[in-house]
N, C-alpha and C. Protein backbone atom coordinates (compact mmCIF):
# COMPACT_ATOMS: atom_id res chain seq x y z
N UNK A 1 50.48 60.47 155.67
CA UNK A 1 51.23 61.66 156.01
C UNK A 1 52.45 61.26 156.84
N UNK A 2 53.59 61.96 156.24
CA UNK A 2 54.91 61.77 157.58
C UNK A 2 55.29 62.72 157.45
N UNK A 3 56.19 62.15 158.07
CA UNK A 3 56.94 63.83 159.49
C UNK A 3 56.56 63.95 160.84
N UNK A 4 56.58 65.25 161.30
CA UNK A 4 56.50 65.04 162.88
C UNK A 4 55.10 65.02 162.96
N UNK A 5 54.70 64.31 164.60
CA UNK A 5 53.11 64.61 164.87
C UNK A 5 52.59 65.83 164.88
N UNK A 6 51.42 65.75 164.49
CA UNK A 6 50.81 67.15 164.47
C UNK A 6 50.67 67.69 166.27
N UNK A 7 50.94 69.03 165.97
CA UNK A 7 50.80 69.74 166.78
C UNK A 7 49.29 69.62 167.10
N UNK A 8 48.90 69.86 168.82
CA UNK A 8 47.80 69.85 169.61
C UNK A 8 46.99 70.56 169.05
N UNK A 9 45.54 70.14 168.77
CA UNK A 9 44.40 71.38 168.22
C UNK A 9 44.57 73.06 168.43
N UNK A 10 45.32 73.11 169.83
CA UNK A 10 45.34 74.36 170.55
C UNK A 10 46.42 75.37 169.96
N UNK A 11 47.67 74.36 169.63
CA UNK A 11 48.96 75.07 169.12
C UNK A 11 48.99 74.80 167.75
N UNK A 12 48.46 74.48 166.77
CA UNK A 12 48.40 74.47 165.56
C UNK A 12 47.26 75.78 165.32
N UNK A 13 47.77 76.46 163.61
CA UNK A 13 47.08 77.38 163.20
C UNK A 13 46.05 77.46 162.69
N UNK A 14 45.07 77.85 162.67
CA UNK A 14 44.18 78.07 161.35
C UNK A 14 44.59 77.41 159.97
N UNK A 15 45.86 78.17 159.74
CA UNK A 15 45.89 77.47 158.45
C UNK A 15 46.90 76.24 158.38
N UNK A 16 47.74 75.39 159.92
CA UNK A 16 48.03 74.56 159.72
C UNK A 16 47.02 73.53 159.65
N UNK A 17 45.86 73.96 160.07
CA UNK A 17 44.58 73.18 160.73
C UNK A 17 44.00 72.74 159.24
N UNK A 18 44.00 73.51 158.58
CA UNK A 18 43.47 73.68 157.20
C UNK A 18 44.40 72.80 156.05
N UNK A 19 45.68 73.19 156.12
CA UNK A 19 46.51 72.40 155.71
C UNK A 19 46.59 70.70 155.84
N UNK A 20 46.38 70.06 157.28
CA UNK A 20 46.45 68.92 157.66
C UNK A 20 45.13 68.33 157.38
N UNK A 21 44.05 68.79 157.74
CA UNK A 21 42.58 68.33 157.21
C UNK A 21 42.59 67.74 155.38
N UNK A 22 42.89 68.86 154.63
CA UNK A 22 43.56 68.82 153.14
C UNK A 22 44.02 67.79 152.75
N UNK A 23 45.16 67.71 153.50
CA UNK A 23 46.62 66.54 153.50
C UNK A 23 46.23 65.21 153.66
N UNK A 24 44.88 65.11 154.73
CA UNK A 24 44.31 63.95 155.01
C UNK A 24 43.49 63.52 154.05
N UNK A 25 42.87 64.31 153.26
CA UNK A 25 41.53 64.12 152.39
C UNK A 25 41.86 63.45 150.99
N UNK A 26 43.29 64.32 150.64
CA UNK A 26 43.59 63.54 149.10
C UNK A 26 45.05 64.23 149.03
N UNK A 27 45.53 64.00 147.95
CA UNK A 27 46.93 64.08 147.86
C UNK A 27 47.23 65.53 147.25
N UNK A 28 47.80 66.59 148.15
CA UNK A 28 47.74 68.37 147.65
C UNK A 28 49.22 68.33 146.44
N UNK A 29 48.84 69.00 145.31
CA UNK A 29 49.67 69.25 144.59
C UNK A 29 51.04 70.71 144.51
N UNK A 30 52.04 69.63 144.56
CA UNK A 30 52.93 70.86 144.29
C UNK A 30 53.32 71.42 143.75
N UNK A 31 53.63 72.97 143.28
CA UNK A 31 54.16 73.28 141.61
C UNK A 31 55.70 72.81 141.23
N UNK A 32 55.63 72.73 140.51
CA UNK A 32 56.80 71.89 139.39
C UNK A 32 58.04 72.97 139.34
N UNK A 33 58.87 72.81 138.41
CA UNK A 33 60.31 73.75 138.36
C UNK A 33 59.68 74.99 138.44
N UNK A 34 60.84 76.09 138.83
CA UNK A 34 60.53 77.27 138.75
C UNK A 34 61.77 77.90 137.72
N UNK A 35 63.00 77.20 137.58
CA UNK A 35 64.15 77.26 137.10
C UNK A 35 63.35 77.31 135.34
N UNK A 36 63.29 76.39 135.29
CA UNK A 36 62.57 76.26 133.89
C UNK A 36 61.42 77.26 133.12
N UNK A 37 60.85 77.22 134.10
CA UNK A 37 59.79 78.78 133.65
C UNK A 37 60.93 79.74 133.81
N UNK A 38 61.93 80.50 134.27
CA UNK A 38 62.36 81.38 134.63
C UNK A 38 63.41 81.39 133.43
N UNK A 39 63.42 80.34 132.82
CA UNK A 39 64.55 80.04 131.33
C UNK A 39 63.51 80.68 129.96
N UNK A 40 62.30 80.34 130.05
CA UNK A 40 61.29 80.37 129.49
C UNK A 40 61.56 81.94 128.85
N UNK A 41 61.39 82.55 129.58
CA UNK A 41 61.31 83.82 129.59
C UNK A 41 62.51 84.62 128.86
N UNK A 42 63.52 84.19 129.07
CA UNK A 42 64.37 83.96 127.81
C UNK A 42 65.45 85.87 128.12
N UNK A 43 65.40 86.24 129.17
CA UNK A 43 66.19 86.74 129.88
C UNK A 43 67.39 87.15 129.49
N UNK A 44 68.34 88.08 128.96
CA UNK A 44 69.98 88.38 129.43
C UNK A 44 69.98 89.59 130.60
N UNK A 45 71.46 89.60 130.52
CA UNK A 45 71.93 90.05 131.41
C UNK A 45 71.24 91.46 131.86
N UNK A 46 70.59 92.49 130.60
CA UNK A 46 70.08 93.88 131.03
C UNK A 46 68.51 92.70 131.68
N UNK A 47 67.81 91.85 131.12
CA UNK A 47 66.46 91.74 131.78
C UNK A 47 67.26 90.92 133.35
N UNK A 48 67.83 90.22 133.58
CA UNK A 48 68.24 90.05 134.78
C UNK A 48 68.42 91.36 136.00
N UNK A 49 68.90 92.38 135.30
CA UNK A 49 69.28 93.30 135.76
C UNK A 49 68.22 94.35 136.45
N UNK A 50 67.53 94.70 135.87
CA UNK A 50 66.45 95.59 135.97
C UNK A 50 67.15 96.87 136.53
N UNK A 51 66.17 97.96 136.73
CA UNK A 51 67.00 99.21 136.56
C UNK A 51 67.39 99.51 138.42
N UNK A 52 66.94 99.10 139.70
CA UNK A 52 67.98 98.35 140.25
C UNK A 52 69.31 98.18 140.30
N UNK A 53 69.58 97.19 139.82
CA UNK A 53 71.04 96.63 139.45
C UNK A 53 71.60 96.68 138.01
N UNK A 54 71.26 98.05 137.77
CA UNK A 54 71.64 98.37 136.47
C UNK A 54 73.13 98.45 136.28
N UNK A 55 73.31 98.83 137.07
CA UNK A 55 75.37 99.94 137.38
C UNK A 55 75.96 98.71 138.11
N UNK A 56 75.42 97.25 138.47
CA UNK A 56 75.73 96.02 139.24
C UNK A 56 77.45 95.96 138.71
N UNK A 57 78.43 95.58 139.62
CA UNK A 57 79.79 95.62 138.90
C UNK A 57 80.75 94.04 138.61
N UNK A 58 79.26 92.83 138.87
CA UNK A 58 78.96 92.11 138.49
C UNK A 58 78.28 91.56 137.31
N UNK A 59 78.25 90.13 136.64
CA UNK A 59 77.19 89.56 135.95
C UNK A 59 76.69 88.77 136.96
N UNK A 60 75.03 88.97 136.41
CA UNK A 60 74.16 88.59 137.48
C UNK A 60 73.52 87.85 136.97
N UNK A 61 73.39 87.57 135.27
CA UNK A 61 72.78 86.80 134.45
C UNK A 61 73.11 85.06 134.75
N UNK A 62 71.62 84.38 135.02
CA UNK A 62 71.63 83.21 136.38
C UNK A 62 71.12 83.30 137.45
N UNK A 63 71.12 84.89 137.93
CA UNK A 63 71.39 84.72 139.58
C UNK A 63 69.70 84.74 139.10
N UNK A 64 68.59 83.23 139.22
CA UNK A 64 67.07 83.43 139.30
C UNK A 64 66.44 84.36 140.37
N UNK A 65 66.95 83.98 141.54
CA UNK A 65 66.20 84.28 142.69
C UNK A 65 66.73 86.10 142.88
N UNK A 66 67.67 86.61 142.24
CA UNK A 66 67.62 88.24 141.68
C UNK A 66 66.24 88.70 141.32
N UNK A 67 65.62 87.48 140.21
CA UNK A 67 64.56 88.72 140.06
C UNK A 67 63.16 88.79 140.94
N UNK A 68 63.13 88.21 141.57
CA UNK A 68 62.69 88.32 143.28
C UNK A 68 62.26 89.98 143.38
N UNK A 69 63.70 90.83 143.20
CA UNK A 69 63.86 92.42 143.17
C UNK A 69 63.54 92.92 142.15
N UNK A 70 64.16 92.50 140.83
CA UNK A 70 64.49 93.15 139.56
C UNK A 70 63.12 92.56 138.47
N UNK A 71 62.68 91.57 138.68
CA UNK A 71 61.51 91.26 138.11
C UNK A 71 60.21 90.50 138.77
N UNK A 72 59.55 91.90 139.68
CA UNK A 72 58.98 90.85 140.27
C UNK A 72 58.00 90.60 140.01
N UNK A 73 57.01 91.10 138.69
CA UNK A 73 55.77 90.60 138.19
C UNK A 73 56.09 89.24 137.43
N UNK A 74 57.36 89.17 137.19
CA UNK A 74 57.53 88.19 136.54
C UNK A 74 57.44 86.61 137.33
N UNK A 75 58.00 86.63 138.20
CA UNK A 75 57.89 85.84 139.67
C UNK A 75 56.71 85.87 140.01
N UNK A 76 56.00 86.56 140.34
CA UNK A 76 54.49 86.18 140.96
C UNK A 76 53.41 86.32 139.69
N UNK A 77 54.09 86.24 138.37
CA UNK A 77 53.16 85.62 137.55
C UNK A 77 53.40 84.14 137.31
N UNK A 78 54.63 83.47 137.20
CA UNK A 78 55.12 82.23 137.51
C UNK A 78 53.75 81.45 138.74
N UNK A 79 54.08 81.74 139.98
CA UNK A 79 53.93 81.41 141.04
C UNK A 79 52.23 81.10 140.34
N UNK A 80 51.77 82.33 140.64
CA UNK A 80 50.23 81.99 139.81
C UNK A 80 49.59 81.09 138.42
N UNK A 81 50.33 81.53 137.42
CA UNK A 81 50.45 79.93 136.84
C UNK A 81 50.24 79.05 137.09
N UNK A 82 51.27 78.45 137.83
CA UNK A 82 51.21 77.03 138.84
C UNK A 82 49.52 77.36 139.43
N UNK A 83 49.50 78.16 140.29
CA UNK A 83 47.67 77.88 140.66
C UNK A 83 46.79 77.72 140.19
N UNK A 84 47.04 78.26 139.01
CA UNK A 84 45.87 78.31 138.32
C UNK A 84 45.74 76.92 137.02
N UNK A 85 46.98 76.60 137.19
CA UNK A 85 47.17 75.10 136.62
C UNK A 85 46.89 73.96 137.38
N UNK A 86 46.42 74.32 138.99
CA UNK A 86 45.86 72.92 139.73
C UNK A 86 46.62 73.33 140.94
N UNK A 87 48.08 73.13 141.34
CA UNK A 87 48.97 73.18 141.97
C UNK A 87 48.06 73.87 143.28
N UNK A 88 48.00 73.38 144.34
CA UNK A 88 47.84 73.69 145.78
C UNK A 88 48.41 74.16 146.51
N UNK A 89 50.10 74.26 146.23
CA UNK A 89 50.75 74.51 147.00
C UNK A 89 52.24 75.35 145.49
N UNK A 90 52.86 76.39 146.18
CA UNK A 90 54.16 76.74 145.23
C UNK A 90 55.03 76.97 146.24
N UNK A 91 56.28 77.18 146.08
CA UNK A 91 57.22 77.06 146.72
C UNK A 91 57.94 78.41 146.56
N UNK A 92 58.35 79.37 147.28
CA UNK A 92 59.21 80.48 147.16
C UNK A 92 60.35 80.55 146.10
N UNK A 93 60.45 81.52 145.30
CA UNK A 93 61.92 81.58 144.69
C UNK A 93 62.91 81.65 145.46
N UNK A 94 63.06 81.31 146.41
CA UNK A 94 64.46 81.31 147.41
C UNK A 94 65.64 80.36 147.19
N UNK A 95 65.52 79.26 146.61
CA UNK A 95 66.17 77.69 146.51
C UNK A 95 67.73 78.72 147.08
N UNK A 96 68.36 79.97 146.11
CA UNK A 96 69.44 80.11 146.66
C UNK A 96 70.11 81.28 147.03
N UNK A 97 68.71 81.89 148.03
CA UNK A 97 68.75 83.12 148.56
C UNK A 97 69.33 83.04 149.82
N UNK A 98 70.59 82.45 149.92
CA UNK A 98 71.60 82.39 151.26
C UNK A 98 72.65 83.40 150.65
N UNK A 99 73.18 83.68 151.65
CA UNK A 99 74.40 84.98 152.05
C UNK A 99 75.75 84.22 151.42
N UNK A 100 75.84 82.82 151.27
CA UNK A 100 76.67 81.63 151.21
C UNK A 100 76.57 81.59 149.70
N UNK A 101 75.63 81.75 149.03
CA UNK A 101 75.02 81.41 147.57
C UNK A 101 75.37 82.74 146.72
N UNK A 102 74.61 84.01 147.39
CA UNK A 102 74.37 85.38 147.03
C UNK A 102 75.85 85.45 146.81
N UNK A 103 76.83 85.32 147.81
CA UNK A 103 78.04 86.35 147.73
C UNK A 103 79.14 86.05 146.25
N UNK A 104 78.40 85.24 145.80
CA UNK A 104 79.18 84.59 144.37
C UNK A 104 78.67 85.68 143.60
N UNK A 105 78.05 86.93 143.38
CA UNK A 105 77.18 87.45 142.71
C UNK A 105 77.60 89.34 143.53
N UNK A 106 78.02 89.19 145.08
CA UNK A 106 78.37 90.47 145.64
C UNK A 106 77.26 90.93 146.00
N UNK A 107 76.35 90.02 146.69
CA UNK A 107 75.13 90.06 147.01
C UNK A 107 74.81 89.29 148.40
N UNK A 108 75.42 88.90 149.07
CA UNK A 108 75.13 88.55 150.19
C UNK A 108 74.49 89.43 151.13
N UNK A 109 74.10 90.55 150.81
CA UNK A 109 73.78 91.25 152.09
C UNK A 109 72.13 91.55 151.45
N UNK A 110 71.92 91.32 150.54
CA UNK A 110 70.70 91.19 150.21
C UNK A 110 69.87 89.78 150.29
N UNK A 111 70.70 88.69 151.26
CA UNK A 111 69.75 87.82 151.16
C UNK A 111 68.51 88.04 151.84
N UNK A 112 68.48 88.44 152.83
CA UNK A 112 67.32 88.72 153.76
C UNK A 112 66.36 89.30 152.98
N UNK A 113 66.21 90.21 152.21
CA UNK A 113 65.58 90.90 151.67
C UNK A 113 65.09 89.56 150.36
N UNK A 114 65.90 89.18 149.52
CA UNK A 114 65.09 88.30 148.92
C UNK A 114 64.03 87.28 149.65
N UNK A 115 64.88 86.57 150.22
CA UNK A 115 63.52 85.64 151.47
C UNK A 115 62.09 86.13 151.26
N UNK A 116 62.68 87.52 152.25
CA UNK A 116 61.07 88.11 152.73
C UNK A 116 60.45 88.84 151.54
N UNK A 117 61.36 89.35 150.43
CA UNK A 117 60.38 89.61 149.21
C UNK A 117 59.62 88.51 148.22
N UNK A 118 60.25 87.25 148.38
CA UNK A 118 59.69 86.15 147.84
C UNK A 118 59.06 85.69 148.51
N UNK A 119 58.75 85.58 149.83
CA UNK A 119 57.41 85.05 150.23
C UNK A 119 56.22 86.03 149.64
N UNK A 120 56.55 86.94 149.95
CA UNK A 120 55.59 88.51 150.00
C UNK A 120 55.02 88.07 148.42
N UNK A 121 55.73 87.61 147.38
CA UNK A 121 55.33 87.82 145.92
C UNK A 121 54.24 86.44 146.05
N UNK A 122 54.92 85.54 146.61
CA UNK A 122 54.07 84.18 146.30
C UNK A 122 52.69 83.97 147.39
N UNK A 123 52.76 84.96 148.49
CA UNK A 123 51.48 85.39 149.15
C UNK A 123 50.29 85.83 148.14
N UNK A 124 50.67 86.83 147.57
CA UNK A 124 50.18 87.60 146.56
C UNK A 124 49.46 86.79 145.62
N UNK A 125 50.36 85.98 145.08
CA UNK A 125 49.74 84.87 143.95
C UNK A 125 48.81 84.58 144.20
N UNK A 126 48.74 83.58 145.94
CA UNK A 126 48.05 82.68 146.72
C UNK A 126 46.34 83.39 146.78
N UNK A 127 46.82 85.08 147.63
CA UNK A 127 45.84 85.70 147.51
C UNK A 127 44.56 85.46 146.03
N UNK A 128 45.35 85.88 144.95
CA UNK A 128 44.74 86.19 143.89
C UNK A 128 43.93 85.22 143.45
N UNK A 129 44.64 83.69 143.35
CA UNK A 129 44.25 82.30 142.81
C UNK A 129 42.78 82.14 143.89
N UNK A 130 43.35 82.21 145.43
CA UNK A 130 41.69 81.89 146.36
C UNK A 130 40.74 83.10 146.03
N UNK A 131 41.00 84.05 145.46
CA UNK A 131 39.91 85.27 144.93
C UNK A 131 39.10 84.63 144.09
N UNK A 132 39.92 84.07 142.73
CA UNK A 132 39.32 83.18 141.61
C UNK A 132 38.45 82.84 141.88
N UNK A 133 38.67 81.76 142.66
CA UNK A 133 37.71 80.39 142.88
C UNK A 133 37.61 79.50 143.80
N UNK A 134 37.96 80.73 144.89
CA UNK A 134 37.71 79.95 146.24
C UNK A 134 38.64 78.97 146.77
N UNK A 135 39.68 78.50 146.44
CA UNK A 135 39.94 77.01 146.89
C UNK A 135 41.15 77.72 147.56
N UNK A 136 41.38 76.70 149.00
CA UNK A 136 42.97 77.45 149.62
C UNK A 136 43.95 77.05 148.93
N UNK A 137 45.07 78.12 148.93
CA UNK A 137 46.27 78.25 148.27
C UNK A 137 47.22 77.90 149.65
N UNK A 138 48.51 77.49 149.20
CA UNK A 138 49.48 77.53 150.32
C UNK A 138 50.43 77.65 149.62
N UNK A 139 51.60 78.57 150.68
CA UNK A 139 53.25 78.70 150.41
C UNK A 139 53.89 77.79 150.92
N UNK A 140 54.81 77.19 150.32
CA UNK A 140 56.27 76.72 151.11
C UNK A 140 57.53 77.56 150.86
N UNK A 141 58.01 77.89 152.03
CA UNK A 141 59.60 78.51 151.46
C UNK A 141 60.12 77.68 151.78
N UNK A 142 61.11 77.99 150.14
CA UNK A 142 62.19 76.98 149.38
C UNK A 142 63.13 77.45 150.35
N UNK A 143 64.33 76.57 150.88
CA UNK A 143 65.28 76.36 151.49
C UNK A 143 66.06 75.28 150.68
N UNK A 144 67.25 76.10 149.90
CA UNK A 144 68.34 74.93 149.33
C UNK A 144 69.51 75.28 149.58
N UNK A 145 70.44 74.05 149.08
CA UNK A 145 71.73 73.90 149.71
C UNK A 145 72.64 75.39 149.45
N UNK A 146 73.62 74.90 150.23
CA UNK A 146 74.73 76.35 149.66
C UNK A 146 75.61 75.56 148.34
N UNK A 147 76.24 76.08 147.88
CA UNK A 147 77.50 75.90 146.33
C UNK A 147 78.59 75.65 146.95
N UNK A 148 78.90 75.09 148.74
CA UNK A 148 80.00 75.29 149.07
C UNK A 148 80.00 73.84 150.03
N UNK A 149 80.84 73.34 149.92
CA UNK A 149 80.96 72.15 150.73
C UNK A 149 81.95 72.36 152.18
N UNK A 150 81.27 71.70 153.15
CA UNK A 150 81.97 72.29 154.11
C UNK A 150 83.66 71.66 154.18
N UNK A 151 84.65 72.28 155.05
CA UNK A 151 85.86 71.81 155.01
C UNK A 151 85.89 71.10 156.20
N UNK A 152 87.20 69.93 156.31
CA UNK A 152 87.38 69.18 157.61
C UNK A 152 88.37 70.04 158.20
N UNK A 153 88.12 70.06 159.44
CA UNK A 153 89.05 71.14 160.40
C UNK A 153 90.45 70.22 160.58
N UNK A 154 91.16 70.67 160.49
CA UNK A 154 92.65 70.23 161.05
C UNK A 154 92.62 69.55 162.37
N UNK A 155 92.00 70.28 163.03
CA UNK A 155 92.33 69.95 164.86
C UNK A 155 90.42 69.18 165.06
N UNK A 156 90.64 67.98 165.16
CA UNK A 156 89.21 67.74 165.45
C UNK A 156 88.94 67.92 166.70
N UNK A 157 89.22 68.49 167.49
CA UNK A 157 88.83 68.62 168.95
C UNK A 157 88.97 70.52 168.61
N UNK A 158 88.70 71.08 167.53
CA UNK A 158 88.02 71.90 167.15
C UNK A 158 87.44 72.52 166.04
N UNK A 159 86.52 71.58 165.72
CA UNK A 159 85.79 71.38 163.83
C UNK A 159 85.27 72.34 164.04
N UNK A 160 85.10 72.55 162.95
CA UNK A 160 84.06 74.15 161.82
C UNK A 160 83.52 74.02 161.69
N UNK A 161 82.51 74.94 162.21
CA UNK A 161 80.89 74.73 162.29
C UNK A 161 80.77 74.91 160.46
N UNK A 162 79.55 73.94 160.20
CA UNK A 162 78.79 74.13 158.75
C UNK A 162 78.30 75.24 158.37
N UNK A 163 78.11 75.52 157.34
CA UNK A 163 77.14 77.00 156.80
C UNK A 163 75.56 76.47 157.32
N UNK A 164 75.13 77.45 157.58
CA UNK A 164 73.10 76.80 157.97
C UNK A 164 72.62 78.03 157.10
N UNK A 165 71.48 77.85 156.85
CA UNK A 165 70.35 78.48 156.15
C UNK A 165 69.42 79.24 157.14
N UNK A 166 70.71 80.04 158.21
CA UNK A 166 69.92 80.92 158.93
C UNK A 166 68.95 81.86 158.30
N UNK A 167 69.66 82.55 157.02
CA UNK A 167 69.31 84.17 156.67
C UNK A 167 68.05 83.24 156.20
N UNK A 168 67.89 82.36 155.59
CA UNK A 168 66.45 81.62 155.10
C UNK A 168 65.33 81.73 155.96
N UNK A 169 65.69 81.03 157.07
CA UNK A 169 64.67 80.94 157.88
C UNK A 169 64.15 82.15 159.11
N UNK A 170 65.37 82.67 158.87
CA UNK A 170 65.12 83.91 159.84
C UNK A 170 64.19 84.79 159.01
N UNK A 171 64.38 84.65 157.86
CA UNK A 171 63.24 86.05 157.05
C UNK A 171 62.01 85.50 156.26
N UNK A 172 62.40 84.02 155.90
CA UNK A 172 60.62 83.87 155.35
C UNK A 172 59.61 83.49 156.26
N UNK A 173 60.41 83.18 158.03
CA UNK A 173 59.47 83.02 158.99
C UNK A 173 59.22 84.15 159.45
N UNK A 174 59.55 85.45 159.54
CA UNK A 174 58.51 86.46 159.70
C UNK A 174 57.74 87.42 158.80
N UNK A 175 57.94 86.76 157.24
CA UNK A 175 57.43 87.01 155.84
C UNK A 175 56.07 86.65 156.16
N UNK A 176 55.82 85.31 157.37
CA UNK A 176 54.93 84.70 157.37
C UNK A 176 54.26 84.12 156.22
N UNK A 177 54.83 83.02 155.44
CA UNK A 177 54.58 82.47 153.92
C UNK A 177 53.40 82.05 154.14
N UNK A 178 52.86 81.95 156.25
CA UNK A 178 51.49 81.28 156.03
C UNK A 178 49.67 82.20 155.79
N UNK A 179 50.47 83.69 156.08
CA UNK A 179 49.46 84.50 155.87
C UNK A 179 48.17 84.46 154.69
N UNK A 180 47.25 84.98 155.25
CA UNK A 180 45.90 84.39 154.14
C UNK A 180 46.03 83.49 153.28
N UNK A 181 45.37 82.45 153.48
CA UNK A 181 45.07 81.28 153.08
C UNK A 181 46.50 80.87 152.47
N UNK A 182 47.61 80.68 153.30
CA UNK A 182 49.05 80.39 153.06
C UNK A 182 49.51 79.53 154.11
N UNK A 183 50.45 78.71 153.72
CA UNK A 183 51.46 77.92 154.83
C UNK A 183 52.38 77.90 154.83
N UNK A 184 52.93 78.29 156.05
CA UNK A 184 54.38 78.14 156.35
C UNK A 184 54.91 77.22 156.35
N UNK A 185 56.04 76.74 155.32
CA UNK A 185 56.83 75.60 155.94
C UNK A 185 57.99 75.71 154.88
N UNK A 186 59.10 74.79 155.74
CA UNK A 186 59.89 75.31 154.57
C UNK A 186 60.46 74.14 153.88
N UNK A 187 60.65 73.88 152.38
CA UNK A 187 60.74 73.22 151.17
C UNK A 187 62.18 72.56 151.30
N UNK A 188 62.59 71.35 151.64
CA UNK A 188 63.82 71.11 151.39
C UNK A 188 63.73 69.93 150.43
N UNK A 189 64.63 68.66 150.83
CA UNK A 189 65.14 67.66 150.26
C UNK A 189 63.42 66.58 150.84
N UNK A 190 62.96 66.83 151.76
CA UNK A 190 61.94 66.17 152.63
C UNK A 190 60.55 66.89 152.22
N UNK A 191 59.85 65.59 152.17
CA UNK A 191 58.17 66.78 152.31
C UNK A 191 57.00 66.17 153.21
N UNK A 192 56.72 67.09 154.07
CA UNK A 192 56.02 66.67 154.85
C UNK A 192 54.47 66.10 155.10
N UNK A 193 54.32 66.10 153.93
CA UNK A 193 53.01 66.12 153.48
C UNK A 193 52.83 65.24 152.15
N UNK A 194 51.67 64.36 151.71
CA UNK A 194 51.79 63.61 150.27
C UNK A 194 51.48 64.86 149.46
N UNK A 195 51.96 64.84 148.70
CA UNK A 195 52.43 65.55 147.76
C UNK A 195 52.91 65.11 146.19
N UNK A 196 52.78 65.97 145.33
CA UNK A 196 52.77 65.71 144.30
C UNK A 196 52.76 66.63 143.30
N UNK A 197 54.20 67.04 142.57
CA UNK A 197 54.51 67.96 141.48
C UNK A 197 53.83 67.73 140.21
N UNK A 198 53.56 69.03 139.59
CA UNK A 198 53.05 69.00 138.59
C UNK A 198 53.90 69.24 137.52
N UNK A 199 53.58 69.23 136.40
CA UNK A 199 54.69 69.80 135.07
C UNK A 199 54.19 71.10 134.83
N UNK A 200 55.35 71.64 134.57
CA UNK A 200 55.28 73.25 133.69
C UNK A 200 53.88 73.68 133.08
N UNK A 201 53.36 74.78 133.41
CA UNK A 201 51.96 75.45 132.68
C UNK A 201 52.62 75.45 131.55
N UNK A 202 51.54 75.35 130.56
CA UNK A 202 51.90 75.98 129.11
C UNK A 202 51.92 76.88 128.95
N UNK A 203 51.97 78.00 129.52
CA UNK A 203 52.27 79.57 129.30
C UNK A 203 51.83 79.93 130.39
N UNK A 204 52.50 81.23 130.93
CA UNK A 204 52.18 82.75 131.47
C UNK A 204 50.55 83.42 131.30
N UNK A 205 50.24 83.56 132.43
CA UNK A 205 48.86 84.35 132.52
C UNK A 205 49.56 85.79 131.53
């Protein structure tokens, strides 16, 4: 295992407690693309849309982490898939639910709301899969880059701050991704845990 030391018996959770015991025992699996299942499905612009963002004065066709709102059985049938294909762990549709990402689309003010509706969907999954057959499920929220590279300031004795992945973390940490038999953490370029992706289910529950 790497990354930081574990937190003291006292300040760690239930289900980080659960998580790290896991982590120690054998190697927890992660689910595989979500981009690719979400192609699968084979989507234009009215199924992107949903009735929602019907009158949208945009094309939204692409924007994945839209149907978060506009399709969300479709998303937390994804998510479940993956569980029920082995996967221990899935990762939020968020990869590019920033205000930075969204506003290419006239959607920045709905990032918050995706965050915390995509944890909420992939809770759900988690729920359903430990109903099955007992075994704990866990979330990670996805946290990915912005589409925008930062600029060099003119005056270096007063540079421009970077874009951060506030609206990310500000809303899937009180989504609480770690609720019933779930873990919080969030998905970047790093993983904190051994780990190990799986390939694409062969179909949709």
């Amino acid at each position: 295992m790497t990354g930081h030391p574990p937190k003291s018996a006292s300040l760690a959770s239930p289900t980080e407690t659960t998580l790290r015991r896991l982590a120690a025992e054998r190697i927890l699996v992660l689910d595989g693309a979500m981009g690719t299942m979400i192609q699968a499905l084979g989507l234009d612009e009215e199924g992107f849309r949903g009735a929602r963002f019907d009158a949208w004065n945009r094309e939204v066709r692409g924007n994945n982490d839209l149907l978060i709102l506009s399709r969300p059985d479709a998303v937390r049938a994804i998510h479940l898939a993956y569980f029920r294909a082995g996967a221990d762990i899935v990762s939020t549709n968020t990869f590019s639910s920033t205000r930075i990402a969204q506003a290419d689309y006239g959607m920045a003010a709905i990032a918050y709301e995706l965050n915390a509706e995509g944890a909420r969907l992939a809770r759900e999954a988690a729920r359903t899969a430990h109903d099955e057959d007992g075994r704990e499920r866990f979330v990670a929220g996805a946290i990915g880059p912005t589409n925008r590279t930062a600029s060099i300031s003119p005056d270096v004795s007063n540079p421009v701050s970077a874009p951060s992945p506030s609206t990310n973390c500000a809303s899937l940490i009180p989504s609480k991704c770690a609720g019933c038999s779930t873990a919080v953490s969030t998905r970047s370029s790093s993983r904190p845990f051994s780990t190990r992706s799986m390939p694409r289910p062969r179909s949709l529950p």
